[in-house]
C-alpha atoms as a PDB file:
ATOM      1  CA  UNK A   1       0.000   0.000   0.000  1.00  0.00           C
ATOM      2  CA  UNK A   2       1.652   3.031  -0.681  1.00  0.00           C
ATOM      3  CA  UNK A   3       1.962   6.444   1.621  1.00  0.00           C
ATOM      4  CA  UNK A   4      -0.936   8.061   0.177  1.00  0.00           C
ATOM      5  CA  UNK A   5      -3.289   5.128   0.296  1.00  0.00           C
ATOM      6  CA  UNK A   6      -2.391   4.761   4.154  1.00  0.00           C
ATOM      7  CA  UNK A   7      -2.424   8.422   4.908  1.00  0.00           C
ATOM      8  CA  UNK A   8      -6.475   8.193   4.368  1.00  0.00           C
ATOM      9  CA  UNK A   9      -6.545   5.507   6.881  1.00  0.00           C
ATOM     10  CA  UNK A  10      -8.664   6.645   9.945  1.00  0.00           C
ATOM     11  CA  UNK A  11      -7.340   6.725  13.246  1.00  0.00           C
ATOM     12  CA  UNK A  12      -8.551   4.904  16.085  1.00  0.00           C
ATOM     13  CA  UNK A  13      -9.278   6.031  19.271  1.00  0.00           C
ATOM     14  CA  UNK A  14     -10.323   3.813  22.567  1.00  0.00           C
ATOM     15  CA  UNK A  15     -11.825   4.432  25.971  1.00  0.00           C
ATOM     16  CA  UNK A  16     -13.280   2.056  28.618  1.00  0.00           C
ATOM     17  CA  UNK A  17     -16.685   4.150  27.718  1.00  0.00           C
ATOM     18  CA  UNK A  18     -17.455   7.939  26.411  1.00  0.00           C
ATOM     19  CA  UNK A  19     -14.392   9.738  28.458  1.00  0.00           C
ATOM     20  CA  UNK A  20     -12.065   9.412  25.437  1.00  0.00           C
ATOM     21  CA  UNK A  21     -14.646  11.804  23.256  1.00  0.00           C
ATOM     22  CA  UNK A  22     -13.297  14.710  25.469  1.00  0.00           C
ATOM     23  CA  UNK A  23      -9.623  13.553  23.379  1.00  0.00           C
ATOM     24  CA  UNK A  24     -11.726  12.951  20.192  1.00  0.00           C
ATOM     25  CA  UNK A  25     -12.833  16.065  20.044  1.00  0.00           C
ATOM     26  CA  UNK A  26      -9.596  17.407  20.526  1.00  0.00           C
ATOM     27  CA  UNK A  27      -8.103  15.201  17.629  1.00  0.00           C
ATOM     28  CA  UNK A  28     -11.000  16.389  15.533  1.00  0.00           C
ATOM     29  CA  UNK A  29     -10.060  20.518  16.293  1.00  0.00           C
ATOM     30  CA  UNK A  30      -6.636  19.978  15.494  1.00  0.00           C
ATOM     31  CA  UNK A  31      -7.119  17.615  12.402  1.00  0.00           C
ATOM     32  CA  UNK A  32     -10.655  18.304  10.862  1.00  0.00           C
ATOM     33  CA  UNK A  33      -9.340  16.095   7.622  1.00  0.00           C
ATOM     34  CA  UNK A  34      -9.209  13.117   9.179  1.00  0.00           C
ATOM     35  CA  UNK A  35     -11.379  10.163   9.429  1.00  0.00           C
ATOM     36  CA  UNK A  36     -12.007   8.637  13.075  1.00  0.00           C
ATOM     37  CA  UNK A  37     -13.045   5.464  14.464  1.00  0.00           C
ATOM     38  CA  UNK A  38     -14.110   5.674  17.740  1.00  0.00           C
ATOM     39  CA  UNK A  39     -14.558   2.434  19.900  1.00  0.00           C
ATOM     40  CA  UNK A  40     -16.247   2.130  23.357  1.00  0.00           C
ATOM     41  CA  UNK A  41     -15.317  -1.037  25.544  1.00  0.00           C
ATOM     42  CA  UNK A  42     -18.574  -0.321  27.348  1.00  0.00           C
ATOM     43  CA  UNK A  43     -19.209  -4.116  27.814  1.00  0.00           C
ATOM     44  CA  UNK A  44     -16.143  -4.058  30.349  1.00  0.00           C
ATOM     45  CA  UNK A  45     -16.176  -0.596  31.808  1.00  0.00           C
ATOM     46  CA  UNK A  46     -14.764   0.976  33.537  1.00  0.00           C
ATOM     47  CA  UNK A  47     -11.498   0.131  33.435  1.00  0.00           C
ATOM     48  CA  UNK A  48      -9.748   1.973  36.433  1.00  0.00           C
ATOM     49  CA  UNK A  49     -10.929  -0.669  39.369  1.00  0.00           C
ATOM     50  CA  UNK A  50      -9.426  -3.210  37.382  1.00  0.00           C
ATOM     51  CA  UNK A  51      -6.167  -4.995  37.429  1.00  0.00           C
ATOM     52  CA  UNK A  52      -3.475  -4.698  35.044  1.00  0.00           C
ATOM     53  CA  UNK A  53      -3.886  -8.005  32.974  1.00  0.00           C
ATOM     54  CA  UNK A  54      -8.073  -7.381  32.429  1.00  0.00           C
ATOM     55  CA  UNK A  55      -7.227  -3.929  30.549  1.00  0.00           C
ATOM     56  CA  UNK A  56      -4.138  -5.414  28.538  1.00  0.00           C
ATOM     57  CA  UNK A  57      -6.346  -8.199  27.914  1.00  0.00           C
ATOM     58  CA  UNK A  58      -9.084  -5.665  26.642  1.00  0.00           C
ATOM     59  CA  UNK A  59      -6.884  -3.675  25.159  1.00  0.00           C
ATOM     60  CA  UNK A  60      -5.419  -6.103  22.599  1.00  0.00           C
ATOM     61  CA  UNK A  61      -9.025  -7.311  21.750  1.00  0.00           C
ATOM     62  CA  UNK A  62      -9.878  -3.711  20.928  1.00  0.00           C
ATOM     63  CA  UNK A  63      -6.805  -3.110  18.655  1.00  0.00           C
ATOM     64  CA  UNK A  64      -7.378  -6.488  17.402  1.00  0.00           C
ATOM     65  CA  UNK A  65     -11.037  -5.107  15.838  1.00  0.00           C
ATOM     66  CA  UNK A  66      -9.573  -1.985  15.193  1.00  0.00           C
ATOM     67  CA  UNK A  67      -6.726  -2.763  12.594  1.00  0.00           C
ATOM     68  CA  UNK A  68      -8.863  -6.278  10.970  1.00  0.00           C
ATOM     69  CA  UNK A  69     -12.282  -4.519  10.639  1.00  0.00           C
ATOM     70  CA  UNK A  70     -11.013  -0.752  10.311  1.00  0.00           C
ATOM     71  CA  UNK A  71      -7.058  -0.891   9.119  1.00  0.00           C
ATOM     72  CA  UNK A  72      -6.513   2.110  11.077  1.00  0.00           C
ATOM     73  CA  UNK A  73      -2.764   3.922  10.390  1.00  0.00           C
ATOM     74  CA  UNK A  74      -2.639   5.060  14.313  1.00  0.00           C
ATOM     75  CA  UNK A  75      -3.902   4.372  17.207  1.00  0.00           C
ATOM     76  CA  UNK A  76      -5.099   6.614  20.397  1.00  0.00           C
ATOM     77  CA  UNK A  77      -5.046   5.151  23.644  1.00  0.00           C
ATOM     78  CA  UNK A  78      -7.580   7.923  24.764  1.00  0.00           C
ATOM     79  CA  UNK A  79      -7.980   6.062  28.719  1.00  0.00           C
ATOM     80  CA  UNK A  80      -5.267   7.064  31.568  1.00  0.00           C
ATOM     81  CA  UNK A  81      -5.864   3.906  32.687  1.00  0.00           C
ATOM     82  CA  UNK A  82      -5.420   1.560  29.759  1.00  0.00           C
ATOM     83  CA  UNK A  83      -2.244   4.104  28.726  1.00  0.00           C
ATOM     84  CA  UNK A  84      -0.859   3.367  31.933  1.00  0.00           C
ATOM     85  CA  UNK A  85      -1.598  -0.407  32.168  1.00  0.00           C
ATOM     86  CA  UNK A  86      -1.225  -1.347  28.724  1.00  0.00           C
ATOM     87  CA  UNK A  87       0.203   0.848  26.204  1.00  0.00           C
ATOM     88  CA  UNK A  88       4.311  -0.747  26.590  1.00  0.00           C
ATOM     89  CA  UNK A  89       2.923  -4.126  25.695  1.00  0.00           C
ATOM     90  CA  UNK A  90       1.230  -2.696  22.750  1.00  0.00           C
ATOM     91  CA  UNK A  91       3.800  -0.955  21.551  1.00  0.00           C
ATOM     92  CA  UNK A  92       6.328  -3.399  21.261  1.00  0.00           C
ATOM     93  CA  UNK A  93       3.695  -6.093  19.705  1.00  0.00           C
ATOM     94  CA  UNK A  94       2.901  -3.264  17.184  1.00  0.00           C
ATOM     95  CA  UNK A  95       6.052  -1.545  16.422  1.00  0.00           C
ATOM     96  CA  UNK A  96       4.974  -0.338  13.218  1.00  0.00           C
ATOM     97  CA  UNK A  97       1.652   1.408  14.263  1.00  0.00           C
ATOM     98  CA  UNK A  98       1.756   4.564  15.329  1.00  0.00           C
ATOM     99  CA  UNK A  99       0.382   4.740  19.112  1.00  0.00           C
ATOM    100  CA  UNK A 100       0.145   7.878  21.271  1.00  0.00           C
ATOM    101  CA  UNK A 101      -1.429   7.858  25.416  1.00  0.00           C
ATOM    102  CA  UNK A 102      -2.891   9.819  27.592  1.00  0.00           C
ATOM    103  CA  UNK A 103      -1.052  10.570  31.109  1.00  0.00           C
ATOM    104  CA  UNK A 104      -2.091  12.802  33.639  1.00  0.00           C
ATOM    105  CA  UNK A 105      -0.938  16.444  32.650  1.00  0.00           C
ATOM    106  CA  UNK A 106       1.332  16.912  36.293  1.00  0.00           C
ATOM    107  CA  UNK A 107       4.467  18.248  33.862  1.00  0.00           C
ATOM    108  CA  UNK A 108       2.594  21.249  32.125  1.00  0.00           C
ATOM    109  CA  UNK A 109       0.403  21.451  35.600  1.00  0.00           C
ATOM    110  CA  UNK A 110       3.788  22.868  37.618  1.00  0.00           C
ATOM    111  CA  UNK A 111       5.131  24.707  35.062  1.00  0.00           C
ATOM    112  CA  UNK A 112       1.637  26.686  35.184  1.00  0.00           C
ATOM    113  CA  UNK A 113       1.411  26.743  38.927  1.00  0.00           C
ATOM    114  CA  UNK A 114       2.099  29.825  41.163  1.00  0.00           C
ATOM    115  CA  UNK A 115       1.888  28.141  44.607  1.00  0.00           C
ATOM    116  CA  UNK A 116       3.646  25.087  43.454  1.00  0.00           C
ATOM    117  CA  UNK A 117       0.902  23.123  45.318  1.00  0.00           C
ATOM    118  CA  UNK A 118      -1.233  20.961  42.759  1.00  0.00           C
ATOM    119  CA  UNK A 119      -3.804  18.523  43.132  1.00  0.00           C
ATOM    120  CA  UNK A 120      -4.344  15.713  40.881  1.00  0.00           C
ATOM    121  CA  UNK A 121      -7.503  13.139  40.450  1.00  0.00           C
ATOM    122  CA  UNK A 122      -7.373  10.211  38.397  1.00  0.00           C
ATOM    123  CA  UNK A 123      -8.513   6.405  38.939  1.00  0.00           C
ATOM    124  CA  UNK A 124      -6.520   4.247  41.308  1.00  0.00           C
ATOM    125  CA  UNK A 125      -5.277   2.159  38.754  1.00  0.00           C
ATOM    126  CA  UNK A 126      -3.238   5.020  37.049  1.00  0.00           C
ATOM    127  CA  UNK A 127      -2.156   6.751  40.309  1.00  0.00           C
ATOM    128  CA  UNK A 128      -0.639   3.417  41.517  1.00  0.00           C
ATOM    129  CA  UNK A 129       0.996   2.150  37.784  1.00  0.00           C
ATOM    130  CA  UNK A 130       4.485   2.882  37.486  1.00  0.00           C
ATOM    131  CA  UNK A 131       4.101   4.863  34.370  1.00  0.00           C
ATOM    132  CA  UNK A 132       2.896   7.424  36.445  1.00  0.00           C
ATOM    133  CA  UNK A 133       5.174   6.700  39.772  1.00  0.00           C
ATOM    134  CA  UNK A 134       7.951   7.370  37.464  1.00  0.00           C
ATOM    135  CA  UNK A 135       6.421  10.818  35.760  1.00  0.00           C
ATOM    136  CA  UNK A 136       5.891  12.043  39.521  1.00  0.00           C
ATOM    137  CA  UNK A 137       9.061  11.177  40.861  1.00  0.00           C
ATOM    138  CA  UNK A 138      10.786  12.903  38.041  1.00  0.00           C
ATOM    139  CA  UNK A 139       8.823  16.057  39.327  1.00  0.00           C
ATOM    140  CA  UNK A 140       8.895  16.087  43.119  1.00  0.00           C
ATOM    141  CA  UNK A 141      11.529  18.463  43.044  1.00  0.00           C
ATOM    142  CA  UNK A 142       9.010  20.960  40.931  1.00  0.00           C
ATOM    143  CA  UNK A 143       5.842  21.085  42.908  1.00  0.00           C
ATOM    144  CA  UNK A 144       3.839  19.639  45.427  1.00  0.00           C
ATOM    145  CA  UNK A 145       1.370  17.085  44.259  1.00  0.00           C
ATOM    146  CA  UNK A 146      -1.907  15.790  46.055  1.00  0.00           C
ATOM    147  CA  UNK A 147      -2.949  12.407  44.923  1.00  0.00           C
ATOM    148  CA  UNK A 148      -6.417  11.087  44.607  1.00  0.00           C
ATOM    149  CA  UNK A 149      -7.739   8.251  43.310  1.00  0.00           C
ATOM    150  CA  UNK A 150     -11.475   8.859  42.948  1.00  0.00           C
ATOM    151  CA  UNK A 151     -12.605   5.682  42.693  1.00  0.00           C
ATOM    152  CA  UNK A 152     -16.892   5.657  40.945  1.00  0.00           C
ATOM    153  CA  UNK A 153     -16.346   8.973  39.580  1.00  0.00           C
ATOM    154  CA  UNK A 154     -15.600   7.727  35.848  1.00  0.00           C
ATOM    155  CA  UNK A 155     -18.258   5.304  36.420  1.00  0.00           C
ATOM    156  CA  UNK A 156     -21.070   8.059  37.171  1.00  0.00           C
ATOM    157  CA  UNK A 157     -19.736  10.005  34.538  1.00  0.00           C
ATOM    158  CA  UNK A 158     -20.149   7.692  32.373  1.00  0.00           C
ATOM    159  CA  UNK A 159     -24.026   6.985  33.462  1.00  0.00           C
ATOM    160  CA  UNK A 160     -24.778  10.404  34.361  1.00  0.00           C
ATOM    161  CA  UNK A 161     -25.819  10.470  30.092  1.00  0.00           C
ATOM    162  CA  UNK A 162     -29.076   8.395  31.068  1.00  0.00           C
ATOM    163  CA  UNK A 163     -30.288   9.970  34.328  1.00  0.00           C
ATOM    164  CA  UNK A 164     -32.235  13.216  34.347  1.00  0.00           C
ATOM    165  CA  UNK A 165     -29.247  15.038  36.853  1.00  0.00           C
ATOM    166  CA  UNK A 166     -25.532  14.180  37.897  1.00  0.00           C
ATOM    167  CA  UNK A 167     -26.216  14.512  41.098  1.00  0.00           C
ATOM    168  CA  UNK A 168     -23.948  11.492  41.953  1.00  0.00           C
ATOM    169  CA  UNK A 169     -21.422  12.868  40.310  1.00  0.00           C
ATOM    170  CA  UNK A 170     -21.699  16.614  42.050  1.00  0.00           C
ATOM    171  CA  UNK A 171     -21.462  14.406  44.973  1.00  0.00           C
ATOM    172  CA  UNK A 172     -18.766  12.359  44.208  1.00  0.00           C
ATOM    173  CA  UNK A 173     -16.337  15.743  42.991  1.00  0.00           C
ATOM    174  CA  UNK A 174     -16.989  17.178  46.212  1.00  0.00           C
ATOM    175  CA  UNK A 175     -16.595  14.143  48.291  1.00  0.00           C
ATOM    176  CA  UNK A 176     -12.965  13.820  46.559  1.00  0.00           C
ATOM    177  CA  UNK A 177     -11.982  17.740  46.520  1.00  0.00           C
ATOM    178  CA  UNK A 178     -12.692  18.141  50.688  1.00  0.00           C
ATOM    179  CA  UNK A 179     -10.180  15.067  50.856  1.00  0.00           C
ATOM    180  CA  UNK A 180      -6.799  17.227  48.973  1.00  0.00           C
ATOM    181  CA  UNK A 181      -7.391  20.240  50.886  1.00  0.00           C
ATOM    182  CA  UNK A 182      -7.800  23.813  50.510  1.00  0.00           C
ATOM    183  CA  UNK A 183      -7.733  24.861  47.243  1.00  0.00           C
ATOM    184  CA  UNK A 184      -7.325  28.509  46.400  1.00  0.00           C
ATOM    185  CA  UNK A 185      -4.034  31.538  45.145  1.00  0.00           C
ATOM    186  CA  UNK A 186      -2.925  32.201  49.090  1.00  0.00           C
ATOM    187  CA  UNK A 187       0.667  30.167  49.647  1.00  0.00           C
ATOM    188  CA  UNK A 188       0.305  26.645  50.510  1.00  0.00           C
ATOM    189  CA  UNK A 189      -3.163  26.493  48.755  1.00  0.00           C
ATOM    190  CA  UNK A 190      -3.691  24.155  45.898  1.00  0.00           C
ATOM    191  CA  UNK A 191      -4.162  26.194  42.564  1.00  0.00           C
ATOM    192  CA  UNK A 192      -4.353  24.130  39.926  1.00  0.00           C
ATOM    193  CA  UNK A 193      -6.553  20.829  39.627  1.00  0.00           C
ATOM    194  CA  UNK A 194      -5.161  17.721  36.933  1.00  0.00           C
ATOM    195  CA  UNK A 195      -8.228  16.071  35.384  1.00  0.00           C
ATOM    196  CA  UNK A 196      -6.461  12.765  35.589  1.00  0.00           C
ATOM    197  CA  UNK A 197      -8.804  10.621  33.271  1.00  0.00           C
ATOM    198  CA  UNK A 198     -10.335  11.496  30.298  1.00  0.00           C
ATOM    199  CA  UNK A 199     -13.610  10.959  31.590  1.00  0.00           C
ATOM    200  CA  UNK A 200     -13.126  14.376  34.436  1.00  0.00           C
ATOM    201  CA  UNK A 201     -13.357  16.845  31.645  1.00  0.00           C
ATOM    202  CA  UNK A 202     -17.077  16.031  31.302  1.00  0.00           C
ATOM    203  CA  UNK A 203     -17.736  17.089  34.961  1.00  0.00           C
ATOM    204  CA  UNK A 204     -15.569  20.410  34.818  1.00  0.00           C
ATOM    205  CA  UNK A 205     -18.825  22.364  35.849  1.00  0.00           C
ATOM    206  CA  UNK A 206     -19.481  21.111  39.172  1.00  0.00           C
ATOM    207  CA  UNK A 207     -16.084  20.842  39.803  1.00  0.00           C
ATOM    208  CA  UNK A 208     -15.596  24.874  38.778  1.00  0.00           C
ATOM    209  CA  UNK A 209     -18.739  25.397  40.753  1.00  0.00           C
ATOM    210  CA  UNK A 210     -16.862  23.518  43.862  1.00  0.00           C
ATOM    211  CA  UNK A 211     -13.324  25.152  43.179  1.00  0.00           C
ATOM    212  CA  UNK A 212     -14.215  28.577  42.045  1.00  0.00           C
ATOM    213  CA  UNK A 213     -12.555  30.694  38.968  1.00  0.00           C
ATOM    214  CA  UNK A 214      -9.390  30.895  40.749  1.00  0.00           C
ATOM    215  CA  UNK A 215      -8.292  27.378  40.318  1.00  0.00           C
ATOM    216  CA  UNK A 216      -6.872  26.374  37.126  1.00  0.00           C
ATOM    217  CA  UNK A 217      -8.052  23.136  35.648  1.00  0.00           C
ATOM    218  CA  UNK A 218      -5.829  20.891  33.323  1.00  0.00           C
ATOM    219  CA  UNK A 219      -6.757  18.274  31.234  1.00  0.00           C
ATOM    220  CA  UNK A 220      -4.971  16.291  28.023  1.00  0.00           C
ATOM    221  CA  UNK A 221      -7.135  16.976  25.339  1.00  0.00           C
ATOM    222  CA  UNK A 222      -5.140  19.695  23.294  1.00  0.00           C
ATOM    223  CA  UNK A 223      -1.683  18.246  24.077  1.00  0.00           C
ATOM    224  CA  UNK A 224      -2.068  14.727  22.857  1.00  0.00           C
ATOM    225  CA  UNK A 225      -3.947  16.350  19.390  1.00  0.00           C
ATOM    226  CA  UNK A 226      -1.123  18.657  19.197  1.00  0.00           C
ATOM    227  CA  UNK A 227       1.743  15.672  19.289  1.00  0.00           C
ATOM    228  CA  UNK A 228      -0.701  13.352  17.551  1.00  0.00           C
ATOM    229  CA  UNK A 229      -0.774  15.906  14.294  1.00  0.00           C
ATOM    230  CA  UNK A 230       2.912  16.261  14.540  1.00  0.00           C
ATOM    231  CA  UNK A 231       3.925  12.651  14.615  1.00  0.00           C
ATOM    232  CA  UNK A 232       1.456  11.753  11.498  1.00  0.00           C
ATOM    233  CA  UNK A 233       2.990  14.807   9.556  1.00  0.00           C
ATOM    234  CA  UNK A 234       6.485  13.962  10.169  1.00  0.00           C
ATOM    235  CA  UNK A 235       5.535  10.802   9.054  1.00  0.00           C
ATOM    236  CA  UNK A 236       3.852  11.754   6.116  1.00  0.00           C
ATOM    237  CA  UNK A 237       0.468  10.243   7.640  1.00  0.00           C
ATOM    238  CA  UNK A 238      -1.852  12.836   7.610  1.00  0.00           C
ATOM    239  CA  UNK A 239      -4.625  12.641   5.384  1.00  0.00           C
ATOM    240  CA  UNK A 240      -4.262  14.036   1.967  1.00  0.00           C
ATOM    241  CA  UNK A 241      -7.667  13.016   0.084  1.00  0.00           C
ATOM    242  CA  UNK A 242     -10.216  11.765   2.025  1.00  0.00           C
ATOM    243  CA  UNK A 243     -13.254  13.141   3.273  1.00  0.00           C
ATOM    244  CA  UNK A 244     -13.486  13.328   6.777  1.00  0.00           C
ATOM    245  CA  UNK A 245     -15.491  11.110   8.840  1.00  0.00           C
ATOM    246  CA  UNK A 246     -16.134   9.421  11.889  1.00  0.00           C
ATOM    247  CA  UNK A 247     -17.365   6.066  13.129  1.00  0.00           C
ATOM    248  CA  UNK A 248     -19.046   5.261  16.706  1.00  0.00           C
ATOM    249  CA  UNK A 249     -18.664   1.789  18.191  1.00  0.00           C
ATOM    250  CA  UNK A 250     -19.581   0.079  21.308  1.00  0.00           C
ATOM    251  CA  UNK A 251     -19.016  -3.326  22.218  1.00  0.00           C
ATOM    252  CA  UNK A 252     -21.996  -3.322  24.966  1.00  0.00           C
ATOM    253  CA  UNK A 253     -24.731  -0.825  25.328  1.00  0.00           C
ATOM    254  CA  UNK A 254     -24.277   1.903  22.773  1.00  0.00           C
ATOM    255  CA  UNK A 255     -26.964   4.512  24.442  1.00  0.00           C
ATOM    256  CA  UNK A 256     -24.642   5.915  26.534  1.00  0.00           C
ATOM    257  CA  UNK A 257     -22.189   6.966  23.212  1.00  0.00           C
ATOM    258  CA  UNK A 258     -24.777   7.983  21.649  1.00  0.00           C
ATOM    259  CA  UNK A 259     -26.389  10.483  24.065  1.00  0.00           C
ATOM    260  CA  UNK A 260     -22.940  11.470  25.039  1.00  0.00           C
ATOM    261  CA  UNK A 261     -21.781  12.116  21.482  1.00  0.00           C
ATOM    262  CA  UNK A 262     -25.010  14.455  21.009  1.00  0.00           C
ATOM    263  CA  UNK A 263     -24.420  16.393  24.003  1.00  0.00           C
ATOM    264  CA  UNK A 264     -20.535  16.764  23.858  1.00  0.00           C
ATOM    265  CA  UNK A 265     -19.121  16.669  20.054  1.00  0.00           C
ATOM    266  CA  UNK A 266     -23.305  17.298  19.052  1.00  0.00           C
ATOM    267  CA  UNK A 267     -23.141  14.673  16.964  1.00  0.00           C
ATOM    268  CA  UNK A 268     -26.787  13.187  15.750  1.00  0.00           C
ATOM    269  CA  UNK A 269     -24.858   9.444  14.758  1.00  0.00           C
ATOM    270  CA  UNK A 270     -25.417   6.149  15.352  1.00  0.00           C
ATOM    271  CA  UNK A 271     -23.115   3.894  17.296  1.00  0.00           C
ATOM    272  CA  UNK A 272     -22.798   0.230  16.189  1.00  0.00           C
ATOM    273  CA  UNK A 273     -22.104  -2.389  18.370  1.00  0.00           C
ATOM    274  CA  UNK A 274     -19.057  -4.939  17.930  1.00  0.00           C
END
């Protein structure tokens, strides 16, 4: 196949569920030329109370659908946890695919902080992988950083989609937040707030409602579309002829990518399930 044929390949992106559309729509900012698959492992979400050999386990099965049914030219690990648990084994068993993570955004987080004090949520799985013990060793000497794992917070995220309020979550966010501390500009307060898996951005209002304006929020969504466009270009990857597009999957229910798809991206598509 030659360079331009695999150029207008789509990419793939994966979550456990619908927190990898807040990186999707990121991807589809940066690169509105491209053609997307995206594929929901709803029938085994979520993924951050599980153990490392259930999401590598998942996570080859998904790739596995992705490049037979879908030949996709890169791949988008768009879950903290499956980027944490997973994404070294897939690499080397795919060295020729293009693969790019998602990993809690603690680097850019102190280089933005003024009080050097910095919370960060994410599932337990990621906090505990050593992916990201590594990352936040390499930066103790940077900032403070106040770890917690918020464990049913992706999962009522990802739920909230069929109930009439998100109550649970609003519950949940605050539960988690009086745990870290004070957050706030005075010295010694936390300042800035690391959406640790893709599935936070989708409750950034309560949690700005809890927080206030003062305290800066950071997720991965802009970063990983940035370094995704630059990799595919300097690989001459990016799509040259074909019309963009995008392709919903699930492989259990599909109502809650579909209602989430309408209310975030506003997409009006159907999701098939695999």
């Amino acid at each position: 196949m030659n360079t331009h044929a695999v150029a207008d390949l789509p990419i793939g992106v994966f979550d456990s569920g619908v927190g990898g559309l807040s990186i999707l729509h990121a991807l589809q900012n940066q690169m509105p030329q491209e053609a997307f698959v995206y594929l929901a492992d709803s029938a085994h979400a979520p993924y951050g109370e599980r153990d490392e050999a259930f999401v590598l386990q998942r996570a080859r099965e998904v790739l596995s659908i992705l490049k037979s049914q879908h030949h996709i030219k890169a791949l988008v690990v768009a879950c903290n946890t499956a980027t944490a648990l997973a994404i070294q084994v897939l690499r080397q068993e795919n060295p020729d695919l293009p693969m790019f993570g998602v990993e809690p955004a603690i680097k850019p987080a102190a280089m933005a902080s003024r009080t050097k004090k910095i919370g960060v949520i994410a599932t337990a799985a990621t906090l505990n992988s050593a992916k990201f013990l590594d990352l936040h060793h390499s930066l103790q000497n940077q900032a403070e950083f106040v770890l917690q794992a918020c464990e049913g917070l992706a999962d009522a995220i990802e739920q909230q989609w069929q109930q009439a309020d998100d109550s649970a979550v609003q519950s949940l966010c605050s539960k988690y937040l009086e745990k870290m501390g004070t957050f706030g500009t005075a010295p010694g307060h936390i300042d800035t707030l690391v959406l640790g898996c893709t599935h936070y951005p989708f409750a950034k209002t309560p949690l700005t409602a809890l927080l206030g304006p003062d305290v800066t929020l950071i997720d991965t969504g802009i970063p990983v579309a940035k370094h995704v466009q630059q990799v595919l270009q300097a690989r001459q990857l990016l799509a040259t002829s074909h019309a963009p597009s995008l392709q919903l999957l699930a492989t259990g229910d599909t109502l809650n990518l579909q209602i989430a798809a309408k209310v975030w991206l506003d997409l009006t598509k159907p999701v098939t399930q695999v």
